[in-house]
Protein backbone atom coordinates (compact mmCIF):
# COMPACT_ATOMS: atom_id res chain seq x y z
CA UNK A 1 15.36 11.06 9.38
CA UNK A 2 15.27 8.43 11.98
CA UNK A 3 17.59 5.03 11.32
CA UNK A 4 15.61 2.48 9.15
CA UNK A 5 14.94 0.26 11.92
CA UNK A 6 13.27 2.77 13.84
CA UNK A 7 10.34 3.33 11.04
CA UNK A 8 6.75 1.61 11.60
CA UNK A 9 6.76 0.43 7.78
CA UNK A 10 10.16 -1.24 8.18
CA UNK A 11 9.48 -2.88 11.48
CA UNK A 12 6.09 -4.82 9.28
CA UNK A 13 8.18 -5.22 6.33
CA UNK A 14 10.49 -7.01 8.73
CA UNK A 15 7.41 -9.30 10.34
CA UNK A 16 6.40 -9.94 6.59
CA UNK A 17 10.15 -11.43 5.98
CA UNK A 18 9.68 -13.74 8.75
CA UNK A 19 6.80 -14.92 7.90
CA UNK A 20 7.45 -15.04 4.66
CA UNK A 21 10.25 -17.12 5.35
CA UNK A 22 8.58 -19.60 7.24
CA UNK A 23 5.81 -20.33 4.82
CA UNK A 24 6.40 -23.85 3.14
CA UNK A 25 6.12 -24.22 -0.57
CA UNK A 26 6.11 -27.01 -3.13
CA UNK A 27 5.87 -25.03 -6.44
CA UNK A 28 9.16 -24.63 -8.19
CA UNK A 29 11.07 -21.33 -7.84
CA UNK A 30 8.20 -19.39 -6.42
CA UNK A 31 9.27 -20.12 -3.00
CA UNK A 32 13.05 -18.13 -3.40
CA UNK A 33 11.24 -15.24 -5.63
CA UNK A 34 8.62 -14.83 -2.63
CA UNK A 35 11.80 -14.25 0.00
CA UNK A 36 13.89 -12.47 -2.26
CA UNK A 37 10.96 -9.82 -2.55
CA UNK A 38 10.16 -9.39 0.97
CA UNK A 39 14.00 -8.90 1.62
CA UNK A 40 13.69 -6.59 -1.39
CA UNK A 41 11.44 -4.48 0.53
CA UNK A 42 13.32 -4.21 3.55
CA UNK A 43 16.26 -3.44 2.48
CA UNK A 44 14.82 -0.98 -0.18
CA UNK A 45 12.99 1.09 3.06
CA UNK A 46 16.42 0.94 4.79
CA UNK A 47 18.24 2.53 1.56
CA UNK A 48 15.62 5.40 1.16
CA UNK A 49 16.01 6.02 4.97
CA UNK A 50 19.98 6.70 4.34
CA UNK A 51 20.17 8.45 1.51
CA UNK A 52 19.29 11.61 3.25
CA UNK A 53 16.59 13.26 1.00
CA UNK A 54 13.13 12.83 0.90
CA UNK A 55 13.26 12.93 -2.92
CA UNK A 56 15.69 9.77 -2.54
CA UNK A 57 13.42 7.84 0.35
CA UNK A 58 10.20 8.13 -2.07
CA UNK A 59 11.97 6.72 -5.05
CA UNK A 60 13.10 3.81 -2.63
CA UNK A 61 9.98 3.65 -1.18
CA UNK A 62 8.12 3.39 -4.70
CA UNK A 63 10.47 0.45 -5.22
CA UNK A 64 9.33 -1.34 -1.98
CA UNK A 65 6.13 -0.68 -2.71
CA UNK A 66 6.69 -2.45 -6.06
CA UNK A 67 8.26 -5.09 -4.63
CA UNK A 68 5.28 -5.72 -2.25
CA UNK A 69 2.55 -5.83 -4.61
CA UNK A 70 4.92 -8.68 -6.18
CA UNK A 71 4.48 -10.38 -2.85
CA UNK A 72 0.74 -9.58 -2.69
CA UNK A 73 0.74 -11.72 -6.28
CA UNK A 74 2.47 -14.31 -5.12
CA UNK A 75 0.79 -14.90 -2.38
CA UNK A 76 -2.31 -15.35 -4.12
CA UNK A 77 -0.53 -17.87 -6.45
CA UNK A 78 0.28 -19.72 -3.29
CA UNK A 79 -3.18 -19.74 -1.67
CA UNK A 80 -4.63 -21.01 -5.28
CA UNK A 81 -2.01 -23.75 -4.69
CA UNK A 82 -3.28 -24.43 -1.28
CA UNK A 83 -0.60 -23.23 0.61
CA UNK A 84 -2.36 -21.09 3.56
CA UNK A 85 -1.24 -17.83 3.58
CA UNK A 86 -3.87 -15.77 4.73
CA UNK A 87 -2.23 -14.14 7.59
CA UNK A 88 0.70 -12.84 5.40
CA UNK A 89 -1.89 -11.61 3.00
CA UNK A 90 -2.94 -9.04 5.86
CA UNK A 91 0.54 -8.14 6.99
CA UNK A 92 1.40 -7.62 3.30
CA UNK A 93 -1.43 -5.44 2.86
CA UNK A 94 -0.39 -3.12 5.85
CA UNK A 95 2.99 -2.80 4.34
CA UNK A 96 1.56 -1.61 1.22
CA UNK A 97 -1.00 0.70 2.46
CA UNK A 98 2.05 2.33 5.32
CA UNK A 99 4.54 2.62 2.11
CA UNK A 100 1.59 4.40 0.19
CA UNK A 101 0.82 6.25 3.34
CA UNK A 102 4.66 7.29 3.65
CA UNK A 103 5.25 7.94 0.07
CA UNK A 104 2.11 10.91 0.21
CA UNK A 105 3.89 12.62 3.14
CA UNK A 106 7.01 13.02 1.02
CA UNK A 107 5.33 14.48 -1.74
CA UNK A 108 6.43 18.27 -2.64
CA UNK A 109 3.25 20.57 -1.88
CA UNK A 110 2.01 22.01 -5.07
């Protein structure tokens, strides 16, 4: 298994977090939620990758992938509030479709 930084799907989980921490919001809490789930999905991707099983990396990765359709939510709750976000709605997107992508390849053949 190559190290976590080394995997496509962690390298745009990463750009996500940065944008995701750059994105300005005046709505309560929703702002920390938003950046504690992209750093949930990084760092979720890098524990699969170490645990050294592909049984293990697909139950992390199912929890990343969890944790980035909670992004994908709120960041349709931020561009109802006006907040543009549009760009980050692609890159999340991406991340979702690479986890779902990654998750099928670790599937046991039947």
């Amino acid at each position: 298994m190559a190290r976590f930084q080394e995997l496509r799907v962690w390298q745009m989980a990463n750009r996500q977090l940065t944008g995701v921490a750059r994105v300005q919001i005046r709505f309560g809490d929703l702002e920390s939620q938003l950046r504690r789930a992209a750093i949930s999905v990084c760092s979720n991707i890098a524990e699969g990758a170490g645990r050294g099983s592909d049984a293990e990396l697909a139950r992390f990765l199912r929890i990343a992938r969890g944790s980035n359709d909670e992004i994908a939510a709120q960041l349709h709750i931020c561009a109802a509030l006006g907040t543009e976000v549009a760009e980050l709605m692609r890159v999340n997107a991406s991340v979702g479709k690479m986890l779902s992508a990654f998750i099928g390849t670790l599937r046991s053949p039947p």
